[in-house]
C-alpha atoms as a PDB file:
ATOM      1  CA  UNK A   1       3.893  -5.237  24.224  1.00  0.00           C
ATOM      2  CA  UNK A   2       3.191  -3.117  21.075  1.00  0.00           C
ATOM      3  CA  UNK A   3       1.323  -4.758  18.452  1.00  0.00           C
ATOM      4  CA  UNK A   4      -1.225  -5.013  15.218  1.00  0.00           C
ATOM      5  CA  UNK A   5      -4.546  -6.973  15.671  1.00  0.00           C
ATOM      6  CA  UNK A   6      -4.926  -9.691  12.755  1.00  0.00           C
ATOM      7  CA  UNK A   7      -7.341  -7.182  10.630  1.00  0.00           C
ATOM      8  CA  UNK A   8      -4.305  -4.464  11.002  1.00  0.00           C
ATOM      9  CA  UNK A   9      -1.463  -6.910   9.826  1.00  0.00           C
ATOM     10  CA  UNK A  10      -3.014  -8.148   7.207  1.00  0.00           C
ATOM     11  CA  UNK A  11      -3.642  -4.866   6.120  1.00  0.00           C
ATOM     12  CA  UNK A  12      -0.070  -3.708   6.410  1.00  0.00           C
ATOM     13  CA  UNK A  13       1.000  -6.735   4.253  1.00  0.00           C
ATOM     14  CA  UNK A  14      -1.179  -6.074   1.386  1.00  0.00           C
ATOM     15  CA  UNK A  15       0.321  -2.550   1.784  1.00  0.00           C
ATOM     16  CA  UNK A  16       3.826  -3.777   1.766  1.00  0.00           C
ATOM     17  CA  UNK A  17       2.915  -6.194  -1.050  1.00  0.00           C
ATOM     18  CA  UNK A  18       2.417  -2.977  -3.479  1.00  0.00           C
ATOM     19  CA  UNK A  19       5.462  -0.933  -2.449  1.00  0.00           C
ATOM     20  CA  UNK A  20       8.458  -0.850  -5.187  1.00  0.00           C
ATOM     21  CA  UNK A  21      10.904  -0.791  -2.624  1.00  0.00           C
ATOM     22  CA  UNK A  22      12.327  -3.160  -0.261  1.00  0.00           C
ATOM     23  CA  UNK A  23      10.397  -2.942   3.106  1.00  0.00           C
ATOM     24  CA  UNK A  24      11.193  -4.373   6.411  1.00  0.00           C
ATOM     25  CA  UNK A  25       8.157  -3.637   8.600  1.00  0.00           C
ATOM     26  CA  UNK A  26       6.269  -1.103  10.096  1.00  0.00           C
ATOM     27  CA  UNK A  27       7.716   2.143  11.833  1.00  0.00           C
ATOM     28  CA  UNK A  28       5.589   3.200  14.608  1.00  0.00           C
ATOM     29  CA  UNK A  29       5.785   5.895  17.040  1.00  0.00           C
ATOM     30  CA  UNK A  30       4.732   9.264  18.729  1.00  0.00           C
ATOM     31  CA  UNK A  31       5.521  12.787  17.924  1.00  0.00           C
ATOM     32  CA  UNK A  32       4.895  16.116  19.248  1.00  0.00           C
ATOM     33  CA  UNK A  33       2.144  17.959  18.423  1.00  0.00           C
ATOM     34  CA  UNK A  34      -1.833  17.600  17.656  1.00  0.00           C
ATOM     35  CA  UNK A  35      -4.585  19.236  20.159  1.00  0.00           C
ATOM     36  CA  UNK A  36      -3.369  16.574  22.932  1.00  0.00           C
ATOM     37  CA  UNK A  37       0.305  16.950  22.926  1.00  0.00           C
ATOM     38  CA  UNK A  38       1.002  13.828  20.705  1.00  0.00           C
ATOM     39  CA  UNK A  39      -0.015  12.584  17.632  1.00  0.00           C
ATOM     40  CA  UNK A  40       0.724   8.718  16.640  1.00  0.00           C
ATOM     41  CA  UNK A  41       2.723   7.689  13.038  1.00  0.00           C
ATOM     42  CA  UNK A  42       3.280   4.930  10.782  1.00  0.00           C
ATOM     43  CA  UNK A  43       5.376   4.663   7.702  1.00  0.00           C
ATOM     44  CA  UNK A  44       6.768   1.988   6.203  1.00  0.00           C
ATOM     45  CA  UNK A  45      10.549   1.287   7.155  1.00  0.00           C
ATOM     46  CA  UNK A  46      13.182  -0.489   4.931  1.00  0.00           C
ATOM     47  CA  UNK A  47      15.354  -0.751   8.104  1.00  0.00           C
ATOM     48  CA  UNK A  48      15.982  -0.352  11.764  1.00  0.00           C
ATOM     49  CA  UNK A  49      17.258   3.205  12.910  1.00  0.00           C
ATOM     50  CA  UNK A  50      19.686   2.938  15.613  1.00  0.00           C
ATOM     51  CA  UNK A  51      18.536   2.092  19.293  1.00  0.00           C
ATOM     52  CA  UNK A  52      15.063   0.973  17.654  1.00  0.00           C
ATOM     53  CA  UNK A  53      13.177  -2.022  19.783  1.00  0.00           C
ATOM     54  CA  UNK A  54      12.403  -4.825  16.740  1.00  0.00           C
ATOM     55  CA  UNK A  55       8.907  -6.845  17.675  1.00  0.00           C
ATOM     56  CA  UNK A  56       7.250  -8.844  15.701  1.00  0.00           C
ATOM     57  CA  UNK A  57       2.834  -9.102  15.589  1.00  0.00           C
ATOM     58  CA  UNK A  58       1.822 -11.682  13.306  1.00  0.00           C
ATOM     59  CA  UNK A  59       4.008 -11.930  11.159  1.00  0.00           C
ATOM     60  CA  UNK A  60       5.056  -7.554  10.960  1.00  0.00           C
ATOM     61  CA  UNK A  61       8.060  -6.564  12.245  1.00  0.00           C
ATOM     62  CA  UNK A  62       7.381  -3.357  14.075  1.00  0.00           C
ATOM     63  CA  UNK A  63      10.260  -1.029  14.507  1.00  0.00           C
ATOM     64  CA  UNK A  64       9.916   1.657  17.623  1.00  0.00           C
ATOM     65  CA  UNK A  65      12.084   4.107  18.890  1.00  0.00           C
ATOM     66  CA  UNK A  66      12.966   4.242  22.815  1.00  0.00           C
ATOM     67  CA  UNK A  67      11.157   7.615  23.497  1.00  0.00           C
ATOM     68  CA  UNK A  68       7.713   6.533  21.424  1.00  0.00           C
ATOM     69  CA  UNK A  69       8.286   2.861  23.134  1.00  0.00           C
ATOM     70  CA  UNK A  70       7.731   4.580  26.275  1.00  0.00           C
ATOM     71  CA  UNK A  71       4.408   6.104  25.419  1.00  0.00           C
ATOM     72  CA  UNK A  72       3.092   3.001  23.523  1.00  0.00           C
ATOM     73  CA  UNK A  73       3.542   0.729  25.733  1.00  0.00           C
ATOM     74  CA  UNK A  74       0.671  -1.617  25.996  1.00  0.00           C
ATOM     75  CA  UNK A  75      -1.264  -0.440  22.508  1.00  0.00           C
ATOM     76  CA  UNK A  76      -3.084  -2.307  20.327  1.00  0.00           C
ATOM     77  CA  UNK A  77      -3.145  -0.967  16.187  1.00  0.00           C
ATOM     78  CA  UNK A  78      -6.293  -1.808  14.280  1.00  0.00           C
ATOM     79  CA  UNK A  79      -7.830  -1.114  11.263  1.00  0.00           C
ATOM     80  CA  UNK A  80     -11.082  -0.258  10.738  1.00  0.00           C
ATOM     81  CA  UNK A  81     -13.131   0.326   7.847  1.00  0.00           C
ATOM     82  CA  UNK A  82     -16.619   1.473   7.577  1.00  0.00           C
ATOM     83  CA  UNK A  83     -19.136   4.232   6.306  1.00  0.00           C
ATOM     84  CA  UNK A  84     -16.914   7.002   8.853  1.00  0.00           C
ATOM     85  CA  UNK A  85     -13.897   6.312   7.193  1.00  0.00           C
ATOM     86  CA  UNK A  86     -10.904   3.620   6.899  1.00  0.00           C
ATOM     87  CA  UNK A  87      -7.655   3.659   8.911  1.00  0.00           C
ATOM     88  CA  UNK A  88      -5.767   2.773  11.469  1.00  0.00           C
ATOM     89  CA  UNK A  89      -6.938   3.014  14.845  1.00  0.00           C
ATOM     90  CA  UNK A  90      -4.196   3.034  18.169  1.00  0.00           C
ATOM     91  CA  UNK A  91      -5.872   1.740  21.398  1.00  0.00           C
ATOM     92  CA  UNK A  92      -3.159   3.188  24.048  1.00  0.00           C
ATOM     93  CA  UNK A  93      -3.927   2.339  27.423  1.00  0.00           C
ATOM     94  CA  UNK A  94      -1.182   5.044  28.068  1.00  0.00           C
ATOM     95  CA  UNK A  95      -3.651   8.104  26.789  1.00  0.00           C
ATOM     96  CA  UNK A  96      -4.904   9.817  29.292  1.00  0.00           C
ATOM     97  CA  UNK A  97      -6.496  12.222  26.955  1.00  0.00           C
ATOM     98  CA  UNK A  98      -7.486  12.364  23.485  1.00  0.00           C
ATOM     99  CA  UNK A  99      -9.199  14.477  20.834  1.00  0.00           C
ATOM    100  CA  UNK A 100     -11.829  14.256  19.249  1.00  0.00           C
ATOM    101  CA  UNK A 101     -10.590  12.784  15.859  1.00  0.00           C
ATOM    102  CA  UNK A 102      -8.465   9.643  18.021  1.00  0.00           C
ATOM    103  CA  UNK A 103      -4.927  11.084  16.130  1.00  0.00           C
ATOM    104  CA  UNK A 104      -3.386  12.898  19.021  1.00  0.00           C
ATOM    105  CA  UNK A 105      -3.185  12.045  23.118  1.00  0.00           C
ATOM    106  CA  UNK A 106      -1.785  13.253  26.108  1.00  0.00           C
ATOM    107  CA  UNK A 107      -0.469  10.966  28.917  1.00  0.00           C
END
């Protein structure tokens, strides 16, 4: 499973919430690149691409592609904010490796 803690979905809602456009859920997923190999993404999606796996975390729809699905398996998406800095944070059992800034892994 793939999913938001409580502090991360309700964050994504308020987000959603201010968008002008229509807005299904949550894209996440994995791309190539960063000083591990793979850096993590989110961006808002106002429907499901073809082949995407559709879950749901309380109350967000989370829309993954097979490859990234592969590589997230098992991760948990908070958000923190504090004096370092706000964002969202991926806890990916998966990572083998990371760097030093937490936005790219290797498996």
């Amino acid at each position: 499973m793939i999913g938001l803690s409580e502090n991360a979905a309700t964050k994504v809602v308020e987000l959603i919430e201010t968008r002008p456009n229509e807005t299904q859920g949550l894209r996440v997923g994995v791309r190539g690149g960063g000083c591990s190999g793979f850096t993590y993404f989110l961006e808002f999606a106002e429907e499901a691409n073809k082949g995407d796996r559709e879950l749901e975390s309380h109350g967000v729809t989370l829309f993954i592609d097979p490859k990234s699905y592969l590589y997230l398996m098992g991760t948990e998406i908070d958000f923190v904010d504090g004096l370092g800095g706000s964002g969202f944070k991926f806890t990916n059992p998966n990572a083998r490796r990371t760097c030093g800034c937490g936005e790219s892994f290797s498996v």
